[in-house]
N, C-alpha and C. Protein backbone atom coordinates (compact mmCIF):
# COMPACT_ATOMS: atom_id res chain seq x y z
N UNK A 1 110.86 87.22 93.89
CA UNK A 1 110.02 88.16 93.20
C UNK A 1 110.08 87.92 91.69
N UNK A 2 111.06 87.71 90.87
CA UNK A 2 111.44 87.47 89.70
C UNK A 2 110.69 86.17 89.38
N UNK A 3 110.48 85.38 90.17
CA UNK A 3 109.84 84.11 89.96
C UNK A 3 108.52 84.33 89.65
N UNK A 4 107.89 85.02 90.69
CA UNK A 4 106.62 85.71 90.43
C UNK A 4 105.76 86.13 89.65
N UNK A 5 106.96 87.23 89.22
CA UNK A 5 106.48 88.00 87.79
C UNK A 5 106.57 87.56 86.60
N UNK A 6 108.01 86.41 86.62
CA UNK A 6 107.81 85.39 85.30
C UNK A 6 106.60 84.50 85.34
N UNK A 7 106.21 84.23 85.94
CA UNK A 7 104.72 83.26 86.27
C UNK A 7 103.50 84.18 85.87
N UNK A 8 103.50 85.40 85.98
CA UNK A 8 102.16 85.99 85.74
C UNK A 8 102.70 86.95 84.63
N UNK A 9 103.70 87.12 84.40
CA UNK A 9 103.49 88.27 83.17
C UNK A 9 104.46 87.45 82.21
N UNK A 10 104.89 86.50 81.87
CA UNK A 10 105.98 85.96 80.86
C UNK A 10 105.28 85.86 79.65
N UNK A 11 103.91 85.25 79.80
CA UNK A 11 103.22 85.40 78.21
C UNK A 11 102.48 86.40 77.92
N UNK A 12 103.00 87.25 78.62
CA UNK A 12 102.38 88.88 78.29
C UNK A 12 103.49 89.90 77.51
N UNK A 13 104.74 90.00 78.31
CA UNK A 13 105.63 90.60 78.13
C UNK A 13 106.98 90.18 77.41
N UNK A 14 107.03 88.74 77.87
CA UNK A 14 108.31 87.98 77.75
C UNK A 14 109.27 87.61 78.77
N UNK A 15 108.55 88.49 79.94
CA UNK A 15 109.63 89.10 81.13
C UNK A 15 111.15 88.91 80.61
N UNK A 16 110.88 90.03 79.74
CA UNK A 16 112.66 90.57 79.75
C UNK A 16 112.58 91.71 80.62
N UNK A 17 113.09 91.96 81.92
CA UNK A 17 113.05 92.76 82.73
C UNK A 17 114.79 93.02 83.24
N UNK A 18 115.22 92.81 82.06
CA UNK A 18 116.43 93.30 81.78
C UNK A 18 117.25 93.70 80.35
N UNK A 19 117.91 94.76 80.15
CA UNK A 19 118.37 94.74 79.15
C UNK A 19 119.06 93.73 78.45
N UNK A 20 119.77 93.18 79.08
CA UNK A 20 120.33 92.32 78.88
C UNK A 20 120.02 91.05 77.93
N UNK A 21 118.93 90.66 79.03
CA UNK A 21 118.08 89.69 78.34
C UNK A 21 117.10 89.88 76.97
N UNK A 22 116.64 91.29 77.10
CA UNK A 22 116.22 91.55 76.08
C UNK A 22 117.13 91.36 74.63
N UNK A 23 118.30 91.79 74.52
CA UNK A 23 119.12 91.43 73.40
C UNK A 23 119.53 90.20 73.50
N UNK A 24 119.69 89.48 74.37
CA UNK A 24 119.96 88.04 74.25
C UNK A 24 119.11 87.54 73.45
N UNK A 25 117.74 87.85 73.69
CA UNK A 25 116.37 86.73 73.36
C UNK A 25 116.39 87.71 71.67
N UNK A 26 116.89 89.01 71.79
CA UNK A 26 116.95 89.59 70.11
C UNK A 26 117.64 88.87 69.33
N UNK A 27 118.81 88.07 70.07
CA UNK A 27 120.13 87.85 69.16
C UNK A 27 120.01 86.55 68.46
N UNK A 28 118.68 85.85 69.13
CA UNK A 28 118.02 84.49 68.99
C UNK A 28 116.95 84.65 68.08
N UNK A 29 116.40 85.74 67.83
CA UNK A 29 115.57 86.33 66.86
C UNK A 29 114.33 85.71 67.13
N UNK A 30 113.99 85.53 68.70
CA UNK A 30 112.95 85.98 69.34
C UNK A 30 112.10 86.91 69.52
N UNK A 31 112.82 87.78 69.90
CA UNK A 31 112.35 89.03 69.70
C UNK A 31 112.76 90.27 68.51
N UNK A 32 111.56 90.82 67.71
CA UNK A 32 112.67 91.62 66.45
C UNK A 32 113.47 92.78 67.67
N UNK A 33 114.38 93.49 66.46
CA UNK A 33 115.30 93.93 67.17
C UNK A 33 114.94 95.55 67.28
N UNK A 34 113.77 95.88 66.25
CA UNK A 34 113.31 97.31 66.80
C UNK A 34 112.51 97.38 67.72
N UNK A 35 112.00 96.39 68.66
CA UNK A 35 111.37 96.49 69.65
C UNK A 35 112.44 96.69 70.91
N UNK A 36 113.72 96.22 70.66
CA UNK A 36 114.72 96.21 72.08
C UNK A 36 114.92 97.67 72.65
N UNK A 37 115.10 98.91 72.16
CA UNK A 37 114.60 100.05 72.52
C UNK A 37 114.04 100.43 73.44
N UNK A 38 112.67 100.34 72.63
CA UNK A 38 111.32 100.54 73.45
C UNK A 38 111.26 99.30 75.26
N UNK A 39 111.49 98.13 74.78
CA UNK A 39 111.80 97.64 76.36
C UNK A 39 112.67 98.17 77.40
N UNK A 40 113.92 98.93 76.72
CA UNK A 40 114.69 99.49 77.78
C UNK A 40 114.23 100.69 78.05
N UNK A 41 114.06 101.64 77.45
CA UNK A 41 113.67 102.81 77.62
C UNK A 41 111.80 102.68 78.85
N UNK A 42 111.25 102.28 78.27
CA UNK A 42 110.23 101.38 79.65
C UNK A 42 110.77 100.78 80.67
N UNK A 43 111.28 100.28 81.07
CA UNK A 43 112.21 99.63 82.22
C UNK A 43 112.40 100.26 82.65
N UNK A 44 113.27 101.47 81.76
CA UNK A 44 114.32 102.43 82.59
C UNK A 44 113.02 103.44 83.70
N UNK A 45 111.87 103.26 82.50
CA UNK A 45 110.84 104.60 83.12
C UNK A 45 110.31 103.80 84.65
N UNK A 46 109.91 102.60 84.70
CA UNK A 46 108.99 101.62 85.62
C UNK A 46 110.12 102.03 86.76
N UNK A 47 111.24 101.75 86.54
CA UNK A 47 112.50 101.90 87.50
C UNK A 47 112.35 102.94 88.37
N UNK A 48 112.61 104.47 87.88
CA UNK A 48 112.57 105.49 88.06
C UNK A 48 111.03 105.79 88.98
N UNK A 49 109.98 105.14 88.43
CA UNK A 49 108.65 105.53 88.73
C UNK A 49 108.49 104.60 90.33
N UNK A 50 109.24 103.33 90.27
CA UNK A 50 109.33 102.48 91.30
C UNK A 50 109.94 103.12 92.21
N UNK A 51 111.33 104.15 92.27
CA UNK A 51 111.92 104.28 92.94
C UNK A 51 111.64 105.54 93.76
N UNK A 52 110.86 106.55 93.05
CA UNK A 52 110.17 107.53 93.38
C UNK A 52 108.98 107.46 94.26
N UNK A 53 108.38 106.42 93.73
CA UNK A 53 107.22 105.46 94.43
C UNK A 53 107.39 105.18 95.98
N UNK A 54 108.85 104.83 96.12
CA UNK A 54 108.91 104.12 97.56
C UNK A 54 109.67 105.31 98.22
N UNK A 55 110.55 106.18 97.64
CA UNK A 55 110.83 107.32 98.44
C UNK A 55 109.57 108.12 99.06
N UNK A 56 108.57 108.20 98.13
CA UNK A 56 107.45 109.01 98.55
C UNK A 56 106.27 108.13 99.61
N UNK A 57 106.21 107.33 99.17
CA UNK A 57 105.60 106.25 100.45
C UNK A 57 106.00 106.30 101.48
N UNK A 58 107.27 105.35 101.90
CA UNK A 58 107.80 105.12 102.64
C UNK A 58 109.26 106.11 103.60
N UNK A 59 109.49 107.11 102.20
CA UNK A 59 110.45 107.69 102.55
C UNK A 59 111.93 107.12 102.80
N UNK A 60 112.10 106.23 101.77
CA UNK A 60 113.50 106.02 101.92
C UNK A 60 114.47 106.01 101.47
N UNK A 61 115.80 106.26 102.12
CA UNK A 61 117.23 106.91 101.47
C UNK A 61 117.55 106.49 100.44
N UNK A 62 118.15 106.94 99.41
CA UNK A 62 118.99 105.63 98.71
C UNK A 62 119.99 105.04 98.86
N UNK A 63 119.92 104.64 100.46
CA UNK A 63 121.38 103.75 100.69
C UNK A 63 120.18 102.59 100.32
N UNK A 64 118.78 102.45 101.36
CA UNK A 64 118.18 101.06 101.72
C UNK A 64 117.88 100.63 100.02
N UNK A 65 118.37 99.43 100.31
CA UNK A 65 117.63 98.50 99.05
C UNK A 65 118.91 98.34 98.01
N UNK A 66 119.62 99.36 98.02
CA UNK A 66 120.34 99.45 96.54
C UNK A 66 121.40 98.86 96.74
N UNK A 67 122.07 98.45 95.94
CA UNK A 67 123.45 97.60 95.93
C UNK A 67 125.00 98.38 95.73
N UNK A 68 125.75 98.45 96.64
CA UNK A 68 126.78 98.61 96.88
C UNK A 68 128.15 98.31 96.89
N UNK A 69 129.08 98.01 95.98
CA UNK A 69 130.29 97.04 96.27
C UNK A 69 131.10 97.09 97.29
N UNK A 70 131.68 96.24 97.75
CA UNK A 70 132.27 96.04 99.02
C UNK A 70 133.84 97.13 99.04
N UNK A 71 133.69 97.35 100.06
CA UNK A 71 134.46 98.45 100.70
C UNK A 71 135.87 97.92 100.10
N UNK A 72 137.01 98.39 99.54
CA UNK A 72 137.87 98.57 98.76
C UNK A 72 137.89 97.31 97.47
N UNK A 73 136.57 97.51 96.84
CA UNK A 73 136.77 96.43 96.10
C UNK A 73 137.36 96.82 94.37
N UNK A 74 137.77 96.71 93.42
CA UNK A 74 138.00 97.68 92.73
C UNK A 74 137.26 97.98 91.61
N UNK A 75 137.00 98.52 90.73
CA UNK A 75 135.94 99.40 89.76
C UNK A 75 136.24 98.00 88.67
N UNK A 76 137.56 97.48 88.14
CA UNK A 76 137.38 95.83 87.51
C UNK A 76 137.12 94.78 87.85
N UNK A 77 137.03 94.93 89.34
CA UNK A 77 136.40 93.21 90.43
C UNK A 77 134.76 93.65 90.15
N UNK A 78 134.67 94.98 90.01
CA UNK A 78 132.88 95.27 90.20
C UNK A 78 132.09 94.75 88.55
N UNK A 79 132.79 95.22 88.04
CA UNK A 79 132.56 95.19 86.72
C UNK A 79 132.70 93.65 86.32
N UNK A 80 133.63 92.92 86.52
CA UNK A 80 134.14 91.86 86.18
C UNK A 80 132.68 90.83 86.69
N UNK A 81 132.36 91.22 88.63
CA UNK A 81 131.61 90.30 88.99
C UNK A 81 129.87 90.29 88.35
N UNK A 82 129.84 91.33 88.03
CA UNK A 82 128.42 92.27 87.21
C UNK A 82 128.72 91.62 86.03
N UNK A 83 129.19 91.10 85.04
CA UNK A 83 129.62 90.70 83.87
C UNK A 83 129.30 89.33 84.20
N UNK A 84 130.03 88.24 85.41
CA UNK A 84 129.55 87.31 85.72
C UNK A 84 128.04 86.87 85.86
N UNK A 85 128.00 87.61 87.09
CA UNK A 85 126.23 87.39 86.98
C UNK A 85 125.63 87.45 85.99
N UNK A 86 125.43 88.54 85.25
CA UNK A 86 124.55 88.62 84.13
C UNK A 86 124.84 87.67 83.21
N UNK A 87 125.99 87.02 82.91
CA UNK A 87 126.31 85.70 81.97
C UNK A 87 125.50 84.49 82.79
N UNK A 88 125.86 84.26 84.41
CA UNK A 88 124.87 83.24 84.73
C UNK A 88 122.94 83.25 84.47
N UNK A 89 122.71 84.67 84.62
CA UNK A 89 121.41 85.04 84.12
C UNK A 89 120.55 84.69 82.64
N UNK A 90 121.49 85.37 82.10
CA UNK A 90 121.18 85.06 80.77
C UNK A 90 121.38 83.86 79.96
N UNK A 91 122.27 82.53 80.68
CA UNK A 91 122.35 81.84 80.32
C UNK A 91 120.91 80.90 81.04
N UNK A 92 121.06 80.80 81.86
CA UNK A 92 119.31 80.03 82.53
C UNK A 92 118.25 80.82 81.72
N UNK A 93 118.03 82.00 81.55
CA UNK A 93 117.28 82.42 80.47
C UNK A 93 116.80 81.98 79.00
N UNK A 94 118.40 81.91 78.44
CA UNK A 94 118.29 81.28 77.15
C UNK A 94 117.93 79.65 77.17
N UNK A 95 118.70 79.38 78.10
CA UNK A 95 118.42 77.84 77.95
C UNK A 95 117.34 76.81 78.42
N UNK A 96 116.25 78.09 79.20
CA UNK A 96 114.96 77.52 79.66
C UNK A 96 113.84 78.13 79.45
N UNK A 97 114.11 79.35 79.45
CA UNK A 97 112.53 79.99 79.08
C UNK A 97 112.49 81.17 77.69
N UNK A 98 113.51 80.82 76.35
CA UNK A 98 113.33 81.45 74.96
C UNK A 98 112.46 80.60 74.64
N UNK A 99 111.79 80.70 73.54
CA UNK A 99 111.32 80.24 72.90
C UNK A 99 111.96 78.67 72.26
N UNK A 100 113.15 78.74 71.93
CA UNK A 100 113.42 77.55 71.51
C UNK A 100 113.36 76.54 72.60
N UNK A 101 113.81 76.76 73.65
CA UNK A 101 113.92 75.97 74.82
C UNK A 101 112.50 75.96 76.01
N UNK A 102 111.62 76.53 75.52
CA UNK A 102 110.77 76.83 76.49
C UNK A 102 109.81 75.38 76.99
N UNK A 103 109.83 75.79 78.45
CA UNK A 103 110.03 74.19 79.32
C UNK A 103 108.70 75.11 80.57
N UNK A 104 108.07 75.90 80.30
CA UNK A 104 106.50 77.07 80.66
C UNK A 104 107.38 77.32 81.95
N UNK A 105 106.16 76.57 82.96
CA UNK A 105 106.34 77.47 84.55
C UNK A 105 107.80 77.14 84.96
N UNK A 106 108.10 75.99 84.64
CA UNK A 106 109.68 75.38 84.84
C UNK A 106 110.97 76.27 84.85
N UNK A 107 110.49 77.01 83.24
CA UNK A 107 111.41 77.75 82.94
C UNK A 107 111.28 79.07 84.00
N UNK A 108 110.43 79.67 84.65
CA UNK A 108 110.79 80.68 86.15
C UNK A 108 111.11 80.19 86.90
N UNK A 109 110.78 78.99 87.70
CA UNK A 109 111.54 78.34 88.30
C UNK A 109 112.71 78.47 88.08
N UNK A 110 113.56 77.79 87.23
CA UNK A 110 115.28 78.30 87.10
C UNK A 110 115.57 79.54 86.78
N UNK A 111 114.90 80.12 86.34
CA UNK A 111 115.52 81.30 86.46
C UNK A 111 115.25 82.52 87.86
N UNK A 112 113.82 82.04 88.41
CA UNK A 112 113.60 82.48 89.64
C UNK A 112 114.72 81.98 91.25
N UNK A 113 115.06 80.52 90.85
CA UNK A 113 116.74 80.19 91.37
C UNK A 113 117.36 80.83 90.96
């Protein structure tokens, strides 16, 4: 899905469809930095509006879909592995589809991997 949406909305938006990334690509001075705000605070709303969206459609719990850590795992393995990922994220980010590095549909491709 991420692949997707970087393909049709990246030269619209930037697809920073994470906070994360959004200050990454700020810290590169890609993006100015009074706009990083306004992207999260939107996200946060699309989120909320998405999630309301499919409860009311479809009607479903919030166990389905959402992510869960594994049964005695601990609150610093969760954190620790969430810290990981988002470093592997943001690094295929920066290094293929910022501006300095930008390599077009290629760059969703790796990051859609």
């Amino acid at each position: 899905m991420m692949l997707a949406i970087m393909m049709f909305m990246g030269k619209v938006s930037g697809a920073h469809f994470n906070p994360a990334i959004s200050r990454a690509v700020a810290a590169r001075d890609d993006v100015p930095w009074r706009c990083v705000p306004a992207y999260i605070v939107v996200r946060l709303v699309g989120a909320v509006g998405a999630a309301l969206t499919l409860r009311w459609v479809i009607s479903l719990s919030a166990s389905y879909g959402s992510n869960h850590p594994a049964h005695g795992a601990s609150s610093g393995a969760e954190v620790s592995m969430e810290a990981l990922l988002m470093l592997g994220l943001v690094s295929a980010i920066i290094a293929t589809a910022s501006e300095a590095q930008n390599i077009g549909v290629f760059g969703a491709l790796s990051v859609g991997a």
